[in-house]
N, C-alpha and C. Protein backbone atom coordinates (compact mmCIF):
# COMPACT_ATOMS: atom_id res chain seq x y z
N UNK A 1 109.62 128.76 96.61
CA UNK A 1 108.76 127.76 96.03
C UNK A 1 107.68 128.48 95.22
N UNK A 2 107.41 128.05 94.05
CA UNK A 2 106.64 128.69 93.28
C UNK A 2 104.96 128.15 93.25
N UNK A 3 103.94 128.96 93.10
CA UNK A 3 102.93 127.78 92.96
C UNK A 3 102.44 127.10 91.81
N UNK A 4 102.17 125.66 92.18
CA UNK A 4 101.39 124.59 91.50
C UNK A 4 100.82 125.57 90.11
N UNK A 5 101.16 124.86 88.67
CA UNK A 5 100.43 125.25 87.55
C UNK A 5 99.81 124.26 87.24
N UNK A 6 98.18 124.56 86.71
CA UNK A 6 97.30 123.46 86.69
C UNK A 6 97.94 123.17 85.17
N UNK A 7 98.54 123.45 84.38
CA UNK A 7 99.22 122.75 82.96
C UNK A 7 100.20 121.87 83.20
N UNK A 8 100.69 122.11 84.26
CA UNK A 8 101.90 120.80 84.95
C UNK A 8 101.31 119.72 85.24
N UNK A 9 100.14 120.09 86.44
CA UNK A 9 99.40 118.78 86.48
C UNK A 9 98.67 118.25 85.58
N UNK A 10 98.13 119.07 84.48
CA UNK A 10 97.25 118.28 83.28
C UNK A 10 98.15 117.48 82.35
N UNK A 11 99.53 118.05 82.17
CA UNK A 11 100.19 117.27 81.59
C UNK A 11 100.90 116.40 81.75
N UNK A 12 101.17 116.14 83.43
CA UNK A 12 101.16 114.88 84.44
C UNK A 12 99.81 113.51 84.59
N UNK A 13 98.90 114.55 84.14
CA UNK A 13 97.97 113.42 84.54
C UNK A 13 97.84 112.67 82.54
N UNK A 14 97.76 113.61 81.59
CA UNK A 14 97.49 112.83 80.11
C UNK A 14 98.96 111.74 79.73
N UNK A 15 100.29 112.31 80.53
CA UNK A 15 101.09 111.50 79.96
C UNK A 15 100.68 110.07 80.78
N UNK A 16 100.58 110.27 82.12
CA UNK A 16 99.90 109.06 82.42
C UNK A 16 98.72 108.35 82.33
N UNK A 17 97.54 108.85 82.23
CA UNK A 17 96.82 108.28 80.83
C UNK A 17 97.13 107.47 79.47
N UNK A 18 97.95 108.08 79.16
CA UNK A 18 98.66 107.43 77.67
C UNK A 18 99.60 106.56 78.12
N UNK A 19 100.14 106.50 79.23
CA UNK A 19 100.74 105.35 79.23
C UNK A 19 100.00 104.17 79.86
N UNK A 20 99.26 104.59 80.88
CA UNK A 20 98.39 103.23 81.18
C UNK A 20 97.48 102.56 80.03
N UNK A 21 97.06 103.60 79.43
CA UNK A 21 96.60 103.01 77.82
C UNK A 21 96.97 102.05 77.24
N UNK A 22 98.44 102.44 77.27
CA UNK A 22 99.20 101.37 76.45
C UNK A 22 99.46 99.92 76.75
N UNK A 23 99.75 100.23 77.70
CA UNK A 23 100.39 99.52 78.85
C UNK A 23 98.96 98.45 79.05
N UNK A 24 97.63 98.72 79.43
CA UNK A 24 96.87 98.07 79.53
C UNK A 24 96.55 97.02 77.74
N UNK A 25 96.81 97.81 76.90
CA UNK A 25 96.69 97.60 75.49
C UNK A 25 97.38 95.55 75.75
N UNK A 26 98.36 95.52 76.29
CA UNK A 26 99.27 94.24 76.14
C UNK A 26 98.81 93.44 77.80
N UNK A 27 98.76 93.93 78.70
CA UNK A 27 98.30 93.12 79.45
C UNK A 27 97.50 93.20 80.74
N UNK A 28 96.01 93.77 80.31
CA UNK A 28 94.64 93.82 80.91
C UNK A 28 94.33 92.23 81.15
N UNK A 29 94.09 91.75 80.16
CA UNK A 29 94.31 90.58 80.48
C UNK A 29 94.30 89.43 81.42
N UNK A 30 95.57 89.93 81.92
CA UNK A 30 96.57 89.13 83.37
C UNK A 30 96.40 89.81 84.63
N UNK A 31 95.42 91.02 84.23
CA UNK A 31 95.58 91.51 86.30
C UNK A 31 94.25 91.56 86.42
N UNK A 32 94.03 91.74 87.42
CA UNK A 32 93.45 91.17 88.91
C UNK A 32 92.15 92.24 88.80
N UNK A 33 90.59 92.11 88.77
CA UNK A 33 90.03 93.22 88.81
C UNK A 33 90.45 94.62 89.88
N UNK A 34 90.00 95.81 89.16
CA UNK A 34 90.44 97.44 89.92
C UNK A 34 89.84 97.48 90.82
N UNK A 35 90.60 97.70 92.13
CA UNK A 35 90.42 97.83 93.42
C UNK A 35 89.24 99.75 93.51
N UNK A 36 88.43 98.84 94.27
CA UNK A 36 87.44 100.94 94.38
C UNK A 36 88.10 101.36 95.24
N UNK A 37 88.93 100.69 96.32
CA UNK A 37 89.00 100.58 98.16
C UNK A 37 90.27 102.03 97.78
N UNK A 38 91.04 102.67 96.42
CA UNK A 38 91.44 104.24 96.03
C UNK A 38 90.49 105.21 96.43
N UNK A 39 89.16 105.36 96.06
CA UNK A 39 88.30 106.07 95.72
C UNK A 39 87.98 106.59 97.58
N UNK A 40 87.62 105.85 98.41
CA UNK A 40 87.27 106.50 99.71
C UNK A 40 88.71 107.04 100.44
N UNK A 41 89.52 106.57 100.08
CA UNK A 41 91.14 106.48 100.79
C UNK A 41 91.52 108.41 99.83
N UNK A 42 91.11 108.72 98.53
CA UNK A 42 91.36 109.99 98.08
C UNK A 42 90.23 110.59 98.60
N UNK A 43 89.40 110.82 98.71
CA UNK A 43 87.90 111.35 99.39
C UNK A 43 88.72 111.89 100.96
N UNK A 44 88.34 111.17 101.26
CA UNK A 44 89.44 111.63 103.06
C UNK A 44 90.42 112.06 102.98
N UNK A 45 91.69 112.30 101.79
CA UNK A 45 92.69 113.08 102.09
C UNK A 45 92.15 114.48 101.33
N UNK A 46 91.19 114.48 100.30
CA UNK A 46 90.44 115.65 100.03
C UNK A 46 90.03 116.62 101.36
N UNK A 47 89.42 115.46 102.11
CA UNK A 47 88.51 116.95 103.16
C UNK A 47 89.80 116.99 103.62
N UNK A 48 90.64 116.33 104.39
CA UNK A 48 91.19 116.74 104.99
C UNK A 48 91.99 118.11 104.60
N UNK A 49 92.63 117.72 103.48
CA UNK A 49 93.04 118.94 103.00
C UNK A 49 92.36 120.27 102.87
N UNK A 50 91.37 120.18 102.52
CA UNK A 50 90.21 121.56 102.05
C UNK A 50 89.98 121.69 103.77
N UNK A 51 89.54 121.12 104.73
CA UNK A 51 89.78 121.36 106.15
C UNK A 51 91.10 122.32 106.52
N UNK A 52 92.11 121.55 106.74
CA UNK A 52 93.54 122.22 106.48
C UNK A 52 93.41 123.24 106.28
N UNK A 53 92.85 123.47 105.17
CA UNK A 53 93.55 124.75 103.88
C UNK A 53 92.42 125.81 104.41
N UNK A 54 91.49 125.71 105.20
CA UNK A 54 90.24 126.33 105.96
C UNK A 54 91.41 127.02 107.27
N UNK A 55 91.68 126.48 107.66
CA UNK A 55 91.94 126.49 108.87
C UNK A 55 93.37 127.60 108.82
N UNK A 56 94.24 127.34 108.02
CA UNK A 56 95.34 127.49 107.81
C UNK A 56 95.14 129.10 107.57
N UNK A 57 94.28 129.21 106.23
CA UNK A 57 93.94 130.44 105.70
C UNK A 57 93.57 131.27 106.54
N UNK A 58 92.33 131.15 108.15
CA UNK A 58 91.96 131.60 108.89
C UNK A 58 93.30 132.14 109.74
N UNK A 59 93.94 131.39 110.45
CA UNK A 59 95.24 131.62 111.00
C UNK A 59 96.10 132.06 110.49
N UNK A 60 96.50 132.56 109.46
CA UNK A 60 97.24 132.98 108.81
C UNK A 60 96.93 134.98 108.67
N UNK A 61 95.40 135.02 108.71
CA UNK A 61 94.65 135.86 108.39
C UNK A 61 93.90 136.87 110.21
N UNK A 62 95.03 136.12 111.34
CA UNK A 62 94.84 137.03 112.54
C UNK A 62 93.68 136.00 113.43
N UNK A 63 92.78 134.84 112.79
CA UNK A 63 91.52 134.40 113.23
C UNK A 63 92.57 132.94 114.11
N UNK A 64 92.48 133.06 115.70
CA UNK A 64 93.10 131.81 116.54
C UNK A 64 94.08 131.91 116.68
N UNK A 65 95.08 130.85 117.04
CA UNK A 65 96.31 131.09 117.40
C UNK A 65 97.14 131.26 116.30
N UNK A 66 98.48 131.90 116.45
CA UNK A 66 99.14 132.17 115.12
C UNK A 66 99.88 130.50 114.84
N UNK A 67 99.95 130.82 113.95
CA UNK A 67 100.82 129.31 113.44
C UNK A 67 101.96 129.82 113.09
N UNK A 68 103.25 128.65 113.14
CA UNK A 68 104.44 128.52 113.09
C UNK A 68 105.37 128.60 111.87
N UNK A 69 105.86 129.43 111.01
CA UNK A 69 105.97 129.70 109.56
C UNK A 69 106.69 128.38 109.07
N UNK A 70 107.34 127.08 109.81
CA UNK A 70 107.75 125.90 108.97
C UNK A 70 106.60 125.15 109.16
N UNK A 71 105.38 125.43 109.39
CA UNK A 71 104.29 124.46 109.59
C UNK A 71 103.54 124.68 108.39
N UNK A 72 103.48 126.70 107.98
CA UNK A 72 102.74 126.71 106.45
C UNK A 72 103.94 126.40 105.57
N UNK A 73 105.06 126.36 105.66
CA UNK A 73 105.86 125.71 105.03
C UNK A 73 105.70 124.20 104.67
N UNK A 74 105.64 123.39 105.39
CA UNK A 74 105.00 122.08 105.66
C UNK A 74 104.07 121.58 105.08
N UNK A 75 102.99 122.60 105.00
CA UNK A 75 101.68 122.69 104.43
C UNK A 75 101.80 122.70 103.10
N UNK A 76 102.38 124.02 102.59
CA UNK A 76 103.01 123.82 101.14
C UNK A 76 103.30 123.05 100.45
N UNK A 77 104.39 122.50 100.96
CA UNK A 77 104.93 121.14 100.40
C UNK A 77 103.90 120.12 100.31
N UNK A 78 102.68 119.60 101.60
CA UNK A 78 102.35 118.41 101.59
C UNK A 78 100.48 118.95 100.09
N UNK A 79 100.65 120.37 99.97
CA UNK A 79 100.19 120.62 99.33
C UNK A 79 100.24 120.46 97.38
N UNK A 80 101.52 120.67 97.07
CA UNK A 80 102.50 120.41 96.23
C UNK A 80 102.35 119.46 95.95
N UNK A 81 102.78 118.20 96.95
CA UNK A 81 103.10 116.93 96.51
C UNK A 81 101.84 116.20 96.30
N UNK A 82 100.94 116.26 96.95
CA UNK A 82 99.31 115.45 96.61
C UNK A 82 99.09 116.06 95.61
N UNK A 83 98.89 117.71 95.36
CA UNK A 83 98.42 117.68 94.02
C UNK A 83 99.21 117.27 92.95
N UNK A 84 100.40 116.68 92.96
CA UNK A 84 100.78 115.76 91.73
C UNK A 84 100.84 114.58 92.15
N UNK A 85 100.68 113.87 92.90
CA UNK A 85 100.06 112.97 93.15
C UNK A 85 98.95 112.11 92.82
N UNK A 86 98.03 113.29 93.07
CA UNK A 86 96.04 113.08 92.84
C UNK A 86 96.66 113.24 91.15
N UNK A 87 97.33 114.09 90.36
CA UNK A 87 97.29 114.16 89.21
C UNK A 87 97.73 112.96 88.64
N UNK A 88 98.67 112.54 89.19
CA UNK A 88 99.14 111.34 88.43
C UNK A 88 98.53 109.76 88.64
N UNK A 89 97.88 109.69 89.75
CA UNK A 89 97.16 108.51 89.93
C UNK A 89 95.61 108.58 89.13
N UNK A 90 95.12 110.39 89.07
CA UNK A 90 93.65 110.09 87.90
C UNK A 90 94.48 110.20 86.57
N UNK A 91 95.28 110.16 86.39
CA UNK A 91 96.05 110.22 84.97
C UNK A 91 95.84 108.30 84.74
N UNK A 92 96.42 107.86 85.51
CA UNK A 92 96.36 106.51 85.41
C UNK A 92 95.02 105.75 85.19
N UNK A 93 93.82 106.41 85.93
CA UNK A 93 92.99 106.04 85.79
C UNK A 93 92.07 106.33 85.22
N UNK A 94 92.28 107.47 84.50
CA UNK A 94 91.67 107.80 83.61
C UNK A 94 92.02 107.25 81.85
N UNK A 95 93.60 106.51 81.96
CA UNK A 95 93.95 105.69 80.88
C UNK A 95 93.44 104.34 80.90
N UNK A 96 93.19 103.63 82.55
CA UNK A 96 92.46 102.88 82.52
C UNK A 96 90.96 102.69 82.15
N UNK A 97 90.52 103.76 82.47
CA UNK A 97 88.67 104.30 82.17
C UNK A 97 88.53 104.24 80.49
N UNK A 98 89.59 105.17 79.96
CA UNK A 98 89.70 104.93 78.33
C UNK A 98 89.57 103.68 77.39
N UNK A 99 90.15 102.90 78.28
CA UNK A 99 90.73 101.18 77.73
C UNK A 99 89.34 100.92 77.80
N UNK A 100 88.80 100.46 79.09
CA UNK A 100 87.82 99.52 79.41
C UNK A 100 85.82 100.16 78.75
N UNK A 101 86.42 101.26 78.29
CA UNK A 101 85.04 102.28 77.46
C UNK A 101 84.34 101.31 76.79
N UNK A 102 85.50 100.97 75.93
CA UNK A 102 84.94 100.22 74.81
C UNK A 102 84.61 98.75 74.74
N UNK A 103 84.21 98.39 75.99
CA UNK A 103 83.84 96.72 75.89
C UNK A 103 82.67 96.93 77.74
N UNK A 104 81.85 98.23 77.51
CA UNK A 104 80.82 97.71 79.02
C UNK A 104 80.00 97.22 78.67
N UNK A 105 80.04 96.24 78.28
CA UNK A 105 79.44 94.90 77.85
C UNK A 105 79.50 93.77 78.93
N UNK A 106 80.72 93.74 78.88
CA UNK A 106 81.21 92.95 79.54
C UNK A 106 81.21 93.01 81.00
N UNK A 107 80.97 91.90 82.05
CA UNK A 107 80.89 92.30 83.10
C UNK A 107 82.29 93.04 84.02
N UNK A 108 83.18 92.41 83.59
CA UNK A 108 84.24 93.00 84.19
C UNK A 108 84.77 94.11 84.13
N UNK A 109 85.26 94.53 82.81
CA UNK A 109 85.27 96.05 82.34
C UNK A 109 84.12 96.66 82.84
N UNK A 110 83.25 96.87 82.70
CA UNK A 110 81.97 97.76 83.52
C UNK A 110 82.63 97.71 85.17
N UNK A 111 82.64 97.22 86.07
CA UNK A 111 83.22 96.94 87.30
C UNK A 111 84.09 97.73 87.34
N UNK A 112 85.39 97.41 86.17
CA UNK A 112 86.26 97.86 86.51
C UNK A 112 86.13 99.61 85.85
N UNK A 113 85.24 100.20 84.87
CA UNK A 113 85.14 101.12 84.53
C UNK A 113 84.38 102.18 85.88
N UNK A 114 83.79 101.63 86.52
CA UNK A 114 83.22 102.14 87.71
C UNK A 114 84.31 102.78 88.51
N UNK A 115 84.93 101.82 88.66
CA UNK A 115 86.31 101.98 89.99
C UNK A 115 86.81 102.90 89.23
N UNK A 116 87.80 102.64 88.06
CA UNK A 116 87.88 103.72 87.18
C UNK A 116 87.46 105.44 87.30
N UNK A 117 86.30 105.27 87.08
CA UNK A 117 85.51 106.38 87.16
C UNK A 117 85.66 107.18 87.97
N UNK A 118 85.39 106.24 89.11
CA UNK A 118 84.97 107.00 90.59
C UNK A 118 86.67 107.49 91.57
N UNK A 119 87.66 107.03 90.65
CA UNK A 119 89.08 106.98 90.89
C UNK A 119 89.13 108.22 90.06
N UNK A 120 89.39 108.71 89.11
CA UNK A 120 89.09 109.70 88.53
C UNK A 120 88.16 110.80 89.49
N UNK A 121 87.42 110.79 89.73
CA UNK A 121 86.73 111.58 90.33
C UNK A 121 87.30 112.14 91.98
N UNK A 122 87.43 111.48 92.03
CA UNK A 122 88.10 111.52 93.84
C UNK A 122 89.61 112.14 93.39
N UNK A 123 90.40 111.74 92.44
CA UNK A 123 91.68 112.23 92.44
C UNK A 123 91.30 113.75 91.75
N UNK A 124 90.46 113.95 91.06
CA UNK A 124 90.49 115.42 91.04
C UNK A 124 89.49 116.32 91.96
N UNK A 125 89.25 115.70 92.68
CA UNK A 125 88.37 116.50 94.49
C UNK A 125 89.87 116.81 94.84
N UNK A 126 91.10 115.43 94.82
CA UNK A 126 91.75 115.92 95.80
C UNK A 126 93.33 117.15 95.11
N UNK A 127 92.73 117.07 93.89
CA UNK A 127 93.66 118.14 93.36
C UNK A 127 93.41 119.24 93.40
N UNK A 128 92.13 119.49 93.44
CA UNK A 128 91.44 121.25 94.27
C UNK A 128 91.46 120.96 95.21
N UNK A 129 91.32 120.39 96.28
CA UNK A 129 91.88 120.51 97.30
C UNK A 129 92.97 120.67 97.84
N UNK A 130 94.10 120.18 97.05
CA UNK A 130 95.39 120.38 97.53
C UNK A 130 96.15 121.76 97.34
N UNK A 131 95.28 122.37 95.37
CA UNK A 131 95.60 123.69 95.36
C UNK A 131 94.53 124.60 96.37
N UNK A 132 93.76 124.35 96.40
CA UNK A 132 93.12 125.17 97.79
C UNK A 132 93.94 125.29 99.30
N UNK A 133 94.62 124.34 99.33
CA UNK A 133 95.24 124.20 100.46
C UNK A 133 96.31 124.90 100.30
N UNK A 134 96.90 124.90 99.06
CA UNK A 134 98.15 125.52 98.60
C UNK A 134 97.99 127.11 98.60
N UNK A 135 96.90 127.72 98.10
CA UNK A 135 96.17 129.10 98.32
C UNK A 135 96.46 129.30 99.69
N UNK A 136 95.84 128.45 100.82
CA UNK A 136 95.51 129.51 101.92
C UNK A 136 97.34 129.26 102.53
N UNK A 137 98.15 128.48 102.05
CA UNK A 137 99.29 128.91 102.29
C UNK A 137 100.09 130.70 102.21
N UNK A 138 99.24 131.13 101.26
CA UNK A 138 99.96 132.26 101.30
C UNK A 138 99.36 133.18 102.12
N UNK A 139 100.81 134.02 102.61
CA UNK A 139 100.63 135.40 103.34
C UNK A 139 99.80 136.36 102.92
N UNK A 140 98.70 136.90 103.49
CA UNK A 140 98.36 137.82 103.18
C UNK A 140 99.36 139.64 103.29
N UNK A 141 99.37 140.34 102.03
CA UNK A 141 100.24 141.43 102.63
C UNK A 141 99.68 142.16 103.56
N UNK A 142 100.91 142.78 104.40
CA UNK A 142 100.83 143.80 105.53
C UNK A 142 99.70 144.94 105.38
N UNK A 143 99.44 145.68 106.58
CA UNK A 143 98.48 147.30 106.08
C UNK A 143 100.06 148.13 105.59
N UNK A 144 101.35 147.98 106.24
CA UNK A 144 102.40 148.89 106.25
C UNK A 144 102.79 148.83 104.57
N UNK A 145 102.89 147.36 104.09
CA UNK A 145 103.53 147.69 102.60
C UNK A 145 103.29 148.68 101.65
N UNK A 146 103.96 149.30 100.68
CA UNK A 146 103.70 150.44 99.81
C UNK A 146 102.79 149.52 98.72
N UNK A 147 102.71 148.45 98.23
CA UNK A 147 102.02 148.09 97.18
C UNK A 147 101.13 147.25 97.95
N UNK A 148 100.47 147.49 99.06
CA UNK A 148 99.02 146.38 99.45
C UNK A 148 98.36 146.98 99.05
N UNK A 149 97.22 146.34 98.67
CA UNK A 149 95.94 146.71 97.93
C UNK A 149 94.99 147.12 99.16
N UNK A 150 93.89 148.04 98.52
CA UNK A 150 93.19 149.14 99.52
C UNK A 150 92.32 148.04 100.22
């Protein structure tokens, strides 16, 4: 498994941007004001993760009990997958944030530019977090290897 490139996720999160753009372009309209009740729900899988990725790194590194190599395996993955995740849901909402810029005038757009906002914000807490978590996945090398560093 290779690690997370933050150009994968940036270009995960603008294509979805541009499409919620659009997409909102024809029918903002017809839905329902933007739920904030995203914004605390990404916040908590943030710490948790940056927790995790604390913990993991420590154990990994000789500090507590050793951990189980399909568990930082595990970790990896659930690391992986949130950070494109968090990328693609502030992608969305950050195409939504774009749309609604241009009319906070209005009471609703403002509302909904908030949620917006603060959706955006939380999904990229939890994309450093997830590559943080993804970091303390790795092994540190041995003292025995010929190429560990001094």
């Amino acid at each position: 498994m290779t690690p997370t490139r933050i150009r994968t996720l940036l270009a995960a999160a603008a294509v979805c941007a541009v499409l919620a753009w659009l997409l909102l372009r024809i029918v903002y309209v017809s839905l329902p004001p933007l739920p904030w009740t995203g914004v605390p729900g990404l916040l908590v899988l943030a710490l948790a993760e940056t927790w995790s990725g604390r913990s993991l790194r420590g154990r990994l590194r000789g500090r507590g009990r050793p951990i189980p190599p399909i568990a930082v395996a595990r970790m990896a993955a659930l690391a992986k997958a949130s950070s494109l995740a968090a990328a693609l849901i502030g992608g969305l909402a950050l195409g939504f944030f774009a749309y609604v810029a241009g009319s906070l005038s209005k009471t609703s757009y403002r509302s909904d530019a908030f949620a917006a906002g603060g959706t955006v914000l939380a999904a990229t807490a939890l994309v450093a977090a997830a590559l943080y978590l993804e970091y303390g996945c790795r092994v540190p090398p041995s003292e025995d290897e010929p190429d560990a560093a001094p």
